[in-house]
Protein backbone atom coordinates (compact mmCIF):
# COMPACT_ATOMS: atom_id res chain seq x y z
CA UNK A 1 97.94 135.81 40.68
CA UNK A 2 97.64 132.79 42.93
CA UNK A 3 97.25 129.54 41.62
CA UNK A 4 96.33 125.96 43.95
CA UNK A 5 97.24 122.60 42.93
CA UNK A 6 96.54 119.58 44.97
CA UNK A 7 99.03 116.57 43.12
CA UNK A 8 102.36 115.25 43.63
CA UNK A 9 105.33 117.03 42.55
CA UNK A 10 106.01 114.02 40.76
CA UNK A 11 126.90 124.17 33.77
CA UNK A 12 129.24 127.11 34.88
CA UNK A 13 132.37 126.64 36.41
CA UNK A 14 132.14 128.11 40.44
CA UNK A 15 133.72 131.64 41.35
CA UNK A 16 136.49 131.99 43.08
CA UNK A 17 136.60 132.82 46.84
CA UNK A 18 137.96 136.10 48.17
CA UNK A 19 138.82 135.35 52.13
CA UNK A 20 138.19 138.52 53.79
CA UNK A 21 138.87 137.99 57.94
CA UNK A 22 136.20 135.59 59.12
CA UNK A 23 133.90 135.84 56.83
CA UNK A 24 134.45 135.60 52.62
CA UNK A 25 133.17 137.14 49.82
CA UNK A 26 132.47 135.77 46.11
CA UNK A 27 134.92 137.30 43.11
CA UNK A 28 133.67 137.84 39.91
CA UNK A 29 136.61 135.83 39.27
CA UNK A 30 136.09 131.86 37.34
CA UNK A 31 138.87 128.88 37.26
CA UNK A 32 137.71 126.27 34.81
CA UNK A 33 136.61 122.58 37.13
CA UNK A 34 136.50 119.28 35.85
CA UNK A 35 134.29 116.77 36.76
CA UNK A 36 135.63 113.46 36.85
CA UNK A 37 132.42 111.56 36.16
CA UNK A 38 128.99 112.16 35.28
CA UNK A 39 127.99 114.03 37.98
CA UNK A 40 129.55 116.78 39.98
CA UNK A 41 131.53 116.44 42.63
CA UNK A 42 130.11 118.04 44.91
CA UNK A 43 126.78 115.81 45.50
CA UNK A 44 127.39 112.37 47.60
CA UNK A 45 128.37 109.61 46.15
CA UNK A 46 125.05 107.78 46.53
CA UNK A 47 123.76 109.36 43.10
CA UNK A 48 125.88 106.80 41.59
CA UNK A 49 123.19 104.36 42.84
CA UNK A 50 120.68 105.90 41.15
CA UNK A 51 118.85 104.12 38.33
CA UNK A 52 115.87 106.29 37.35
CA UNK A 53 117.36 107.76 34.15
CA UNK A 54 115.38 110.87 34.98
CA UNK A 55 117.21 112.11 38.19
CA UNK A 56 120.19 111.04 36.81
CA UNK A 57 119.98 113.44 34.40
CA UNK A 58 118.49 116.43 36.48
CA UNK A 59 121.50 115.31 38.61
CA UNK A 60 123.82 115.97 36.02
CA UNK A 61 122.91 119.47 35.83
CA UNK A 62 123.13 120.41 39.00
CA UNK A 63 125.51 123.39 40.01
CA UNK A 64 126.24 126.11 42.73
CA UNK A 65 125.85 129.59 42.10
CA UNK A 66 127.19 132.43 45.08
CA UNK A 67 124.82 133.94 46.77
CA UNK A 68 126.11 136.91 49.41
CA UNK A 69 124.72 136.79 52.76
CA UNK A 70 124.99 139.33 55.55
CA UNK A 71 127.66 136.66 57.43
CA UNK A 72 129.32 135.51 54.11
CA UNK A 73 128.82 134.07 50.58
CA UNK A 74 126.69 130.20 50.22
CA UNK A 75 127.88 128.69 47.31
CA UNK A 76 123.83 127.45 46.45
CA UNK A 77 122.86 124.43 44.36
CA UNK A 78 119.95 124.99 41.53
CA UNK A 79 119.54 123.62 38.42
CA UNK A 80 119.40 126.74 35.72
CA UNK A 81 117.76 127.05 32.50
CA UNK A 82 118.71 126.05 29.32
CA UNK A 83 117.80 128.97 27.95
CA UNK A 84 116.51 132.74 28.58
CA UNK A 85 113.15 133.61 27.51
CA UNK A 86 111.35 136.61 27.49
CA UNK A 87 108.30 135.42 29.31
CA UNK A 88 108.83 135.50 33.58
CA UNK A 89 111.04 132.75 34.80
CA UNK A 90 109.40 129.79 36.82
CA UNK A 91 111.58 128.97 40.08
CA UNK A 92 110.61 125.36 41.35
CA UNK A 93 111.36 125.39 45.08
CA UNK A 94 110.66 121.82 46.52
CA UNK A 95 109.52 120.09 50.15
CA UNK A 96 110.67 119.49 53.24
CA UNK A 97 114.14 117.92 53.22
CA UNK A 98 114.16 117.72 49.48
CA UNK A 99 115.99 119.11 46.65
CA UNK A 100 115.53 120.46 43.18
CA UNK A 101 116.10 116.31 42.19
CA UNK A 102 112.13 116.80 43.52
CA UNK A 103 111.13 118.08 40.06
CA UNK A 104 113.21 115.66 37.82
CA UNK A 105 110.08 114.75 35.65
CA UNK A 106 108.27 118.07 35.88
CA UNK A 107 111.15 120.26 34.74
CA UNK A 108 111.91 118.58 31.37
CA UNK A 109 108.62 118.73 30.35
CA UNK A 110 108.42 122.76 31.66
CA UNK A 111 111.76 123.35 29.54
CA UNK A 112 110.21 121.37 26.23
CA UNK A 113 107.36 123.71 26.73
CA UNK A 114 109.45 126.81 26.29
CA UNK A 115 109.60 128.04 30.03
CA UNK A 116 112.75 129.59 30.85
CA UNK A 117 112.74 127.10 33.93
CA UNK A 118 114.65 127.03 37.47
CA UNK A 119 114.88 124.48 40.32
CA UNK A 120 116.15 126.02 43.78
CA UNK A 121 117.33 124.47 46.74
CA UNK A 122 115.95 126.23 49.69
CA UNK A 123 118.77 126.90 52.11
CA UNK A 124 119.41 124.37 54.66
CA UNK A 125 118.36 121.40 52.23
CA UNK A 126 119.98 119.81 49.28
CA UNK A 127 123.41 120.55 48.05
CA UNK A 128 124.45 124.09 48.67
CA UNK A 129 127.85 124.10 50.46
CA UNK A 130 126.98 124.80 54.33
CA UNK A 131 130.91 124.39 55.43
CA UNK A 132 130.60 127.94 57.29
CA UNK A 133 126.69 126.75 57.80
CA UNK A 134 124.48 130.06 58.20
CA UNK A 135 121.34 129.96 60.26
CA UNK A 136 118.67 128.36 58.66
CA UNK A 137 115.84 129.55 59.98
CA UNK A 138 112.79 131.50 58.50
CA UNK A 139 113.83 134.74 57.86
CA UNK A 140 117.03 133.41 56.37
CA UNK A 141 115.49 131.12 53.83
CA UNK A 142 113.52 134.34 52.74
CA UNK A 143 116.83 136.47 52.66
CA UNK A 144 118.67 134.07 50.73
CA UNK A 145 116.09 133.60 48.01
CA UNK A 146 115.74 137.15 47.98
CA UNK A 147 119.85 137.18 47.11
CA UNK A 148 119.85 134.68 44.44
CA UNK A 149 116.76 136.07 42.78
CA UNK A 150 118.35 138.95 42.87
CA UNK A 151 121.43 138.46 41.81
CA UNK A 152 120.76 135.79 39.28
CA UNK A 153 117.51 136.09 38.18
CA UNK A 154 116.65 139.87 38.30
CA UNK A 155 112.88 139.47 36.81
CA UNK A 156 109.58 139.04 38.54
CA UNK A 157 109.05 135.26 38.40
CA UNK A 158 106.24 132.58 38.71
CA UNK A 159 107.11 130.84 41.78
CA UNK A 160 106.15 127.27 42.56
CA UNK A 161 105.57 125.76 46.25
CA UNK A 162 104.83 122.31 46.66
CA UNK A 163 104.00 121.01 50.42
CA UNK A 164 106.11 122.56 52.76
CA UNK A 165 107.51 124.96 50.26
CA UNK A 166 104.61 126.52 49.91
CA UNK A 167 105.43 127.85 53.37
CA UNK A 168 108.28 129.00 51.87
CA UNK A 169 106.83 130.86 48.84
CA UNK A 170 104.21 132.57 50.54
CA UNK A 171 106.69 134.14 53.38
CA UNK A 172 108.75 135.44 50.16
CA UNK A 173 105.85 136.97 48.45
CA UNK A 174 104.71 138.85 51.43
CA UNK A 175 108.04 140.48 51.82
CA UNK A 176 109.10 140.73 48.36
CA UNK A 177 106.09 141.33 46.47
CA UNK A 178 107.69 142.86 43.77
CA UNK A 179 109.85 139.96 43.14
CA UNK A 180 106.94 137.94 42.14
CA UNK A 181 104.69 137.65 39.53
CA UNK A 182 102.40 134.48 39.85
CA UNK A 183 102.32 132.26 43.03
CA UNK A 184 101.43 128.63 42.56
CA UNK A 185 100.84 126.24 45.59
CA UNK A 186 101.01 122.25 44.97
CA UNK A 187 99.76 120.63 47.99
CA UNK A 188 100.50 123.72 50.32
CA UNK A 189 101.08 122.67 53.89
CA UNK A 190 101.00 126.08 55.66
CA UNK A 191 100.03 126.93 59.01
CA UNK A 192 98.39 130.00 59.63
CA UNK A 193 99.60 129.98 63.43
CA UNK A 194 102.62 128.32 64.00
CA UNK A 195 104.04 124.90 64.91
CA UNK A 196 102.33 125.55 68.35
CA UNK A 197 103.72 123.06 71.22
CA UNK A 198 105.92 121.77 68.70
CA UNK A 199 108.44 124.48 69.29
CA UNK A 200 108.95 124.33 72.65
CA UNK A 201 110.49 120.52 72.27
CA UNK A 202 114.24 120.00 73.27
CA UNK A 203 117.02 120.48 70.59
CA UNK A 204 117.53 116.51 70.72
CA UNK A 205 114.18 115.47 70.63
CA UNK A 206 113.44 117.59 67.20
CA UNK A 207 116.58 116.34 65.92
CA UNK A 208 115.63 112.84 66.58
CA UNK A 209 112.57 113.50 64.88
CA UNK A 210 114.06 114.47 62.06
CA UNK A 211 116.36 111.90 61.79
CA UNK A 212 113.70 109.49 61.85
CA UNK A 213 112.05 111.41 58.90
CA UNK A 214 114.82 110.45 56.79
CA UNK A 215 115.29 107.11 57.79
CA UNK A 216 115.32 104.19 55.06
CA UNK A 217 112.04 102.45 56.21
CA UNK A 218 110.16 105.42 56.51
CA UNK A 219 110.69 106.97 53.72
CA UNK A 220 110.53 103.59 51.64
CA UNK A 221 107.10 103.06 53.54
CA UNK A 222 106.18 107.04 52.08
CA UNK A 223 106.92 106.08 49.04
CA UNK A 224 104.94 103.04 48.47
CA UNK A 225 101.81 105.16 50.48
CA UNK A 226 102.35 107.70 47.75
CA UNK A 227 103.07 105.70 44.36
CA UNK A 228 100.46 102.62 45.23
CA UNK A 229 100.91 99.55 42.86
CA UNK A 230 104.88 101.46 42.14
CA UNK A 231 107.20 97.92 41.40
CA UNK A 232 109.48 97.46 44.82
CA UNK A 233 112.41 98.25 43.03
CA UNK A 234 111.70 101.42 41.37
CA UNK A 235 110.37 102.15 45.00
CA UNK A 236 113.73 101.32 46.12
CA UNK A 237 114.94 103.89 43.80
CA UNK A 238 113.00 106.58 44.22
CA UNK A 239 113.85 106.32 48.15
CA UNK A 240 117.50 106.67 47.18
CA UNK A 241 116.67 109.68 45.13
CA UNK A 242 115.58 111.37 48.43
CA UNK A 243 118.30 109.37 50.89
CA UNK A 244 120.99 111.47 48.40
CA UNK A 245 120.83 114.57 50.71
C-alpha cells in the first residue's frame, strides 16, 4: 500500500567491539555506559543549546545500535520504541541532511497512539559513528537499512519518507519488497531520472554547495519561509535543532 502526504514533517548500553584486522565486527557482548548529563555523549555539544522542550527530549533518547556492513560494523543512531506491539512497526526516516530529531513532535504523538514507533538515521546523516566512514552512496544507504531492519526489526514495517527520504524509501522497497508493508511519502522529492548535469560537477564545487546548505543564514531564512508568522527566537531554535549535525 502506498500512501502520499504533502505537509511538513513538523536506552541500551552499546556492544562491545571485536577488532578483527582492518576491519571490526560487533560482539554480542554489553559494558554498562554512563551518561554524564542529559543527553548522550555521543551527539555535539550544541544540543545543550537547545530550548524546544520537544527535541530535547527526542534527543534524550537517542542511541546507536550495530549494524554489520560488508567493510565493517556502523554503530547507527535511531531512536527505538518504547514498546513492542503486535501491529507492523513504523520506521520514520527523515530529509536531506537531517536526523531522526526531524520527527520530535510527530513521534510522541505516533507512540501515544499505540504504534510501536522508530526514527532512523539514514547513513551518512545524523549521529551514527562514521570514524571508519563507509561509502555513502545509494546502494549503501539501501544496504544498511536493509541490515538494521534486519537485524533489529525483523517484521515487515510501514515506512515513512518525507522529502528527500522518500528517495530513500522507494529505492528500499523496490529491492526489498518483502521488508515492507505500507509505503508513505510526505512531500516526496524523487526524480525519476537522475540529478542530470548535476553529477558531473567537481568534488569541491558539490561540497561547497553543500556547505552552503547548512549554513546559519540559510537555513534560518528556510525556516522562517517554512513556519511564516514562527516568533524569531523559536526560529532561532529550530535552526539549531538542524545546525546539531
Amino acid at each position: 500500500m502506498l500512501t502520499f502526504f504533502s505537509a511538513g514533517t513538523g536506552g541500551a548500553p552499546p556492544p562491545a567491539f571485536l577488532l578483527t584486522g582492518t576491519n571490526f565486527k560487533c560482539s554480542n557482548s554489553r559494558r554498562l555506559t554512563i551518561w554524564a548529563g542529559e543527553f548522550p555523549d555521543f551527539l555535539p555539544k550544541q544540543v545543550e543549546n537547545i530550548k524546544d522542550p520537544y527535541a530535547r527530549k527526542l534527543a534524550s533518547r537517542i542511541e546507536r545500535i550495530p549494524v554489520n556492513l560488508s567493510k565493517g560494523c556502523v554503530m547507527s543512531s535511531c531512536v527505538k520504541p518504547k514498546e513492542q506491539t503486535e501491529a507492523n512497526p513504523v520506521v520514520l526516516l527523515h530529509g536531506f541532511d537531517s536526523s531522526c530529531l526531524e520527527w520530535r513532535y510527530t513521534l510522541p504523538m505516533l507512540e501515544d497512539a499505540g504504534l510501536e514507533t522508530w526514527a532512523v538515521d539514514i547513513l551518512g546523516w545524523g549521529f551514527s559513528d562514521l570514524g571508519r566512514l563507509p561509502s555513502c552512496d545509494v546502494a549503501s544507504k539501501r544496504d544498511h537499512l536493509y541490515q538494521l531492519w534486519s537485524t533489529h526489526i525483523k517484521r515487515p514495517m510501514v515506512l515513512v519518507g518525507p522529502s528527500l527520504g522518500s528517495a530513500v524509501a522507494i529505492d528500499f522497497s523496490v529491492k526489498y519488497p518483502e521488508a515492507v508493508d505500507r509505503l508513505v511519502l510526505i512531500d516526496a522529492s524523487v526524480y525519476a531520472e537522475g540529478t542530470g548535469n548535476l553529477a558531473t560537477l567537481p568534488k569541491a564545487v558539490a561540497y561547497a554547495g553543500v556547505y552552503l546548505l547548512k549554513s546559519l543564514p540559510l537555513r534560518l531564512y528556510a525556516t522562517s519561509l517554512a513556519f511564516n508568522g514562527l516568533p524569531f527566537s523559536t526560529c532561532i531554535d529550530w535552526t539549531n535543532v538542524s545546525l546539531t549535525l
